[in-house]
N, C-alpha and C. Protein backbone atom coordinates (compact mmCIF):
# COMPACT_ATOMS: atom_id res chain seq x y z
N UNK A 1 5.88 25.03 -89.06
CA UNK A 1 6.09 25.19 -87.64
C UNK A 1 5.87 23.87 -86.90
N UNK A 2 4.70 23.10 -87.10
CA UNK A 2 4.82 21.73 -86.85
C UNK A 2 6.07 20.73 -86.79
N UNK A 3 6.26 20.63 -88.18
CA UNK A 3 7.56 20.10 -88.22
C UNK A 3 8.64 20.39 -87.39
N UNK A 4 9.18 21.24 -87.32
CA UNK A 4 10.41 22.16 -86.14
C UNK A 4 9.80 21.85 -84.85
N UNK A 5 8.63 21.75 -84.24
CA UNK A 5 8.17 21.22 -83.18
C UNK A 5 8.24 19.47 -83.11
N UNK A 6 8.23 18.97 -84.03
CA UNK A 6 8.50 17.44 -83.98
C UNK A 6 9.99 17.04 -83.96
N UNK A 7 10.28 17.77 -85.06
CA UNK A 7 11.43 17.52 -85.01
C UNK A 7 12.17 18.23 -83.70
N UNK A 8 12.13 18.76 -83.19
CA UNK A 8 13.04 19.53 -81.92
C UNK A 8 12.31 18.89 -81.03
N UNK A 9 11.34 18.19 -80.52
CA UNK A 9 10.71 17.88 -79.62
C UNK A 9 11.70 16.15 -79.62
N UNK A 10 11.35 15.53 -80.74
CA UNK A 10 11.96 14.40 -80.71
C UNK A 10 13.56 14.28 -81.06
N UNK A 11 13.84 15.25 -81.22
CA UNK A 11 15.69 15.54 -80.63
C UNK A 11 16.04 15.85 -79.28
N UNK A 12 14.73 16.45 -78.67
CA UNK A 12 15.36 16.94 -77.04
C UNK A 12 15.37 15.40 -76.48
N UNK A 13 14.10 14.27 -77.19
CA UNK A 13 14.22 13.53 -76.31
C UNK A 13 15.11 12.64 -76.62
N UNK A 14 15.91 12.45 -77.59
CA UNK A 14 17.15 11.77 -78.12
C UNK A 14 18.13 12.24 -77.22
N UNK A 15 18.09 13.04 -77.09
CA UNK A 15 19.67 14.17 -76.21
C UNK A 15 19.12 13.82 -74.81
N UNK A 16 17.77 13.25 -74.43
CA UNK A 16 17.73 13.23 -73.12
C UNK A 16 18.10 11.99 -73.15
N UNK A 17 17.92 11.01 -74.06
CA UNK A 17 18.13 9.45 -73.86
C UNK A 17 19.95 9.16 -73.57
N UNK A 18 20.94 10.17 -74.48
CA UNK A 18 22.16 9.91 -74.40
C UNK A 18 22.58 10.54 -73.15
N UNK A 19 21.71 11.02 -72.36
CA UNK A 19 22.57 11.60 -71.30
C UNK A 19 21.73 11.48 -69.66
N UNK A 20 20.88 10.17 -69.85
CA UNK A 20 19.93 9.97 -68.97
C UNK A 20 21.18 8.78 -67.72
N UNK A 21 21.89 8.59 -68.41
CA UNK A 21 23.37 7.80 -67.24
C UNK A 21 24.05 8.62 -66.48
N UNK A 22 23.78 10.05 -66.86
CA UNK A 22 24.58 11.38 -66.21
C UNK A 22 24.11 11.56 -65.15
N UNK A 23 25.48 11.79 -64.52
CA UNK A 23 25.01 12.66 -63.11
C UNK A 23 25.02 14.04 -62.65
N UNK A 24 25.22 14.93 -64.49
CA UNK A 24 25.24 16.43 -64.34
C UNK A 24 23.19 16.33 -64.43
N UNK A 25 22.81 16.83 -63.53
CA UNK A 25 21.95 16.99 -63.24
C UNK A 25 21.14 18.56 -63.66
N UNK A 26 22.48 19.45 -63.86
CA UNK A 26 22.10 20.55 -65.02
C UNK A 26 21.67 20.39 -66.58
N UNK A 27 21.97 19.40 -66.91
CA UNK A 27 21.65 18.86 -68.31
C UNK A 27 20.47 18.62 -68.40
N UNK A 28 20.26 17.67 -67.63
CA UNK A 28 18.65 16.82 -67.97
C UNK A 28 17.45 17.73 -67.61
N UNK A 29 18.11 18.92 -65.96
CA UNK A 29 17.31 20.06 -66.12
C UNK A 29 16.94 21.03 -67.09
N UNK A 30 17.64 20.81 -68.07
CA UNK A 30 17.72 21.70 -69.42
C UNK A 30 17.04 21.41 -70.63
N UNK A 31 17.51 19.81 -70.40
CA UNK A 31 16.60 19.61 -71.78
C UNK A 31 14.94 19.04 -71.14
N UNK A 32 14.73 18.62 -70.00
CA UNK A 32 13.45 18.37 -69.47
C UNK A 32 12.53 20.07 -69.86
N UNK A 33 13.06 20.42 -68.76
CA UNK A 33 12.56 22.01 -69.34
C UNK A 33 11.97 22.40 -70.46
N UNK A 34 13.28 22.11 -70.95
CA UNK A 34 12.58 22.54 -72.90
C UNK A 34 11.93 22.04 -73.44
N UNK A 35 12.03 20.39 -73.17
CA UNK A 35 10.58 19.23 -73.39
C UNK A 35 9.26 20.00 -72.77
N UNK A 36 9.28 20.65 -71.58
CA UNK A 36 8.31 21.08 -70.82
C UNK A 36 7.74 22.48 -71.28
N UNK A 37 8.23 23.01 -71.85
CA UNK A 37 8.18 24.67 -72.71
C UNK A 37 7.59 23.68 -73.80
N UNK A 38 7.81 22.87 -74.37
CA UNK A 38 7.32 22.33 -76.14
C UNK A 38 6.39 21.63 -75.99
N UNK A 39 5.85 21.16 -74.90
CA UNK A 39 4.26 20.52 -74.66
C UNK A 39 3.55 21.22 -74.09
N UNK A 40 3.93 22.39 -73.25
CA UNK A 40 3.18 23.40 -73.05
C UNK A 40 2.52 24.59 -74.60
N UNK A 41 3.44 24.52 -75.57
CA UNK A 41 2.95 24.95 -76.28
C UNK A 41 1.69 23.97 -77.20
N UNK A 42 1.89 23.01 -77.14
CA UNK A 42 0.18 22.40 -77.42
C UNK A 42 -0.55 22.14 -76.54
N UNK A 43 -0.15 22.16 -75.37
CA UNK A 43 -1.41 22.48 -74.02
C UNK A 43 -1.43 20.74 -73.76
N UNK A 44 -0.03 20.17 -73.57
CA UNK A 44 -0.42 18.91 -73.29
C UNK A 44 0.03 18.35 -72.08
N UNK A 45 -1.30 18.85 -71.17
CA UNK A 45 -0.98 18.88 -69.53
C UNK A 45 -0.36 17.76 -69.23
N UNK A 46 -0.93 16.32 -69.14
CA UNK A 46 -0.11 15.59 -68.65
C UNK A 46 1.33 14.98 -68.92
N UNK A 47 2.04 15.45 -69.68
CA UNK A 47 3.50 15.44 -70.31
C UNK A 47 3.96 16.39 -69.43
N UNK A 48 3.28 17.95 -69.69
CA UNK A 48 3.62 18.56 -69.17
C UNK A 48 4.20 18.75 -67.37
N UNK A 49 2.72 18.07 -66.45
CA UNK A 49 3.26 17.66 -65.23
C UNK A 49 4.32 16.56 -64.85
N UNK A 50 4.38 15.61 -65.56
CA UNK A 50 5.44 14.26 -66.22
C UNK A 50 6.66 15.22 -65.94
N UNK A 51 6.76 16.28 -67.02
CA UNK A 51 8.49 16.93 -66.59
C UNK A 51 8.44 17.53 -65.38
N UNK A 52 7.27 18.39 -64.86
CA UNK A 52 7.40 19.26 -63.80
C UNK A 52 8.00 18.33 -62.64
N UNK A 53 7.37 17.15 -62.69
CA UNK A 53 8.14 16.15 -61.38
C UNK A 53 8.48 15.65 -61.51
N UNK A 54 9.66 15.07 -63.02
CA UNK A 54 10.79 14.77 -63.17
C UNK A 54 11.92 16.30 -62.67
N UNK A 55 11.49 17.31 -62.69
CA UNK A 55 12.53 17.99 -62.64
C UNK A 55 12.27 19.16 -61.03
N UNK A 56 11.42 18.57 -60.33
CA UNK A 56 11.02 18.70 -58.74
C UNK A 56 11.76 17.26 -58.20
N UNK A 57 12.51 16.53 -58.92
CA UNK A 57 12.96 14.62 -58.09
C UNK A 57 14.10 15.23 -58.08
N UNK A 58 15.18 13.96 -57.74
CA UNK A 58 16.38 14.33 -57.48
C UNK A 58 17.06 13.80 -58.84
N UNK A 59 16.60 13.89 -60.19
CA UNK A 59 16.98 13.23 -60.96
C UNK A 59 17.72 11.90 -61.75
N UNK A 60 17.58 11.21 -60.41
CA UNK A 60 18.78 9.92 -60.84
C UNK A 60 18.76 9.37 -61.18
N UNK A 61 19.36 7.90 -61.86
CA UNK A 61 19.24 7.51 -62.98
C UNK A 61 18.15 6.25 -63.36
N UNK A 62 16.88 6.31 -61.72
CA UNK A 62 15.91 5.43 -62.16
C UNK A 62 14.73 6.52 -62.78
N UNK A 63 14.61 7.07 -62.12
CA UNK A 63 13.93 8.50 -62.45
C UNK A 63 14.33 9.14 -63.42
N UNK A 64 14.93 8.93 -64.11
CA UNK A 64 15.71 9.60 -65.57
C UNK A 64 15.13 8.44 -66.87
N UNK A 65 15.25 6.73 -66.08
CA UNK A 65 15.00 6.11 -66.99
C UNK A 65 13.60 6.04 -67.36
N UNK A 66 12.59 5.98 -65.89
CA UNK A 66 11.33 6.04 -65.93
C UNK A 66 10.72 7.19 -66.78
N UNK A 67 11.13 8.15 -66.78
CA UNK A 67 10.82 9.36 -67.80
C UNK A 67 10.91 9.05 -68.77
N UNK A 68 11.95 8.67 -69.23
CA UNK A 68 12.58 8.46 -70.90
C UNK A 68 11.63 7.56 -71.41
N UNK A 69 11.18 6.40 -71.08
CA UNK A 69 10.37 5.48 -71.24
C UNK A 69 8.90 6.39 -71.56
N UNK A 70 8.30 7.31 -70.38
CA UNK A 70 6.92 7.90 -70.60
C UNK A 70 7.12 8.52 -71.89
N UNK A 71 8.34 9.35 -71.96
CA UNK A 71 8.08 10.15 -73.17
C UNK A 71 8.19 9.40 -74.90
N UNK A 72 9.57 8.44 -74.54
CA UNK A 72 9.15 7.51 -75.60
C UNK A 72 7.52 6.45 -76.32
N UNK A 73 7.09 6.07 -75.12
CA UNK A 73 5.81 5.76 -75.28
C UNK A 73 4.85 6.76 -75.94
N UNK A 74 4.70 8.11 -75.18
CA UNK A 74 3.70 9.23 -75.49
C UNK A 74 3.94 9.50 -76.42
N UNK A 75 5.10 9.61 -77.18
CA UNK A 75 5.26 10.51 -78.80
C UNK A 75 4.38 9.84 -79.89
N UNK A 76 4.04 8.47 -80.45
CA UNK A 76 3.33 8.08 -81.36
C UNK A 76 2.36 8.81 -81.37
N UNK A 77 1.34 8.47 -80.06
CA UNK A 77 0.21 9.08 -79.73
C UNK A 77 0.34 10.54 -80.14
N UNK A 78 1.07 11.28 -79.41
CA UNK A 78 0.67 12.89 -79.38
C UNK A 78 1.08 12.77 -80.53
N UNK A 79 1.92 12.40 -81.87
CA UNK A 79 2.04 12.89 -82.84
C UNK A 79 0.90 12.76 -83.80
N UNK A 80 0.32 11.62 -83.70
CA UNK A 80 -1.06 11.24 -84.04
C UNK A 80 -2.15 11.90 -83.86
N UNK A 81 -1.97 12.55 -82.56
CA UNK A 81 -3.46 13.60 -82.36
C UNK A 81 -2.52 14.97 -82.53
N UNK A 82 -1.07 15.54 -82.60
CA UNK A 82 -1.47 16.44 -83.32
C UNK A 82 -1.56 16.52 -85.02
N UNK A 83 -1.39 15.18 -85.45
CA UNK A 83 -1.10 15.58 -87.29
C UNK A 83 -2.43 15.72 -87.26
N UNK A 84 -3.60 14.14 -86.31
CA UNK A 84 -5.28 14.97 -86.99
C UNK A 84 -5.41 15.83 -86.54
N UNK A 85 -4.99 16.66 -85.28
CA UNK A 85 -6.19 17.51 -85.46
C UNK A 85 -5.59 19.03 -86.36
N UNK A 86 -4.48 19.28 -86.92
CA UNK A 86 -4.38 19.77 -87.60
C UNK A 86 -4.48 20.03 -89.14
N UNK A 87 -5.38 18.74 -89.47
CA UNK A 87 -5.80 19.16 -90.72
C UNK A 87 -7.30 19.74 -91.02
C-alpha cells in the first residue's frame, strides 16, 4: 500500500508538472486535490494546507510554478520519514 501511495503520489505530481503552463484550471484542480486527499492520508498538514491554497488562488501559472517547486522539494523528505517510520 505504501508503494501505490508513492508511486501515485509522485505521478500526480509529474501530471501536475506537464500541465502547470495550462490554463484549464479544472485540471490542476484535480490533480491538486488528489495530491491533497494523498497527504491527508498520512496526516501531512503542511502539504496538505500548501494544496488547500493553491487551489483557494486563482491558479496561474506563477502560482502553479511556486507549488510544483514546494512539492518537488517536500517529496525526498516525506519519503524519508515515511519509509522510517514505517519500519
Amino acid at each position: 500500500m505504501l508503494q501505490e501511495w508513492i508511486s501515485d503520489t509522485f505521478n500526480r505530481i509529474e501530471e501536475f508538472k506537464s500541465n502547470v503552463n495550462s490554463e484549464n484550471t479544472k485540471i490542476k484542480f484535480n490533480i491538486i486535490h488528489t495530491l491533497k486527499t494523498n497527504y491527508f492520508m498520512i496526516g501531512c498538514q503542511p502539504l496538505i494546507k500548501l494544496c488547500e491554497e493553491f487551489l483557494n488562488s486563482e491558479m496561474d501559472e506563477v502560482t502553479s510554478l511556486a507549488l510544483l517547486n514546494e512539492l518537488k522539494l517536500s517529496l525526498p523528505f516525506l519519503l524519508t520519514k515515511i519509509t522510517n517510520s514505517s519500519k
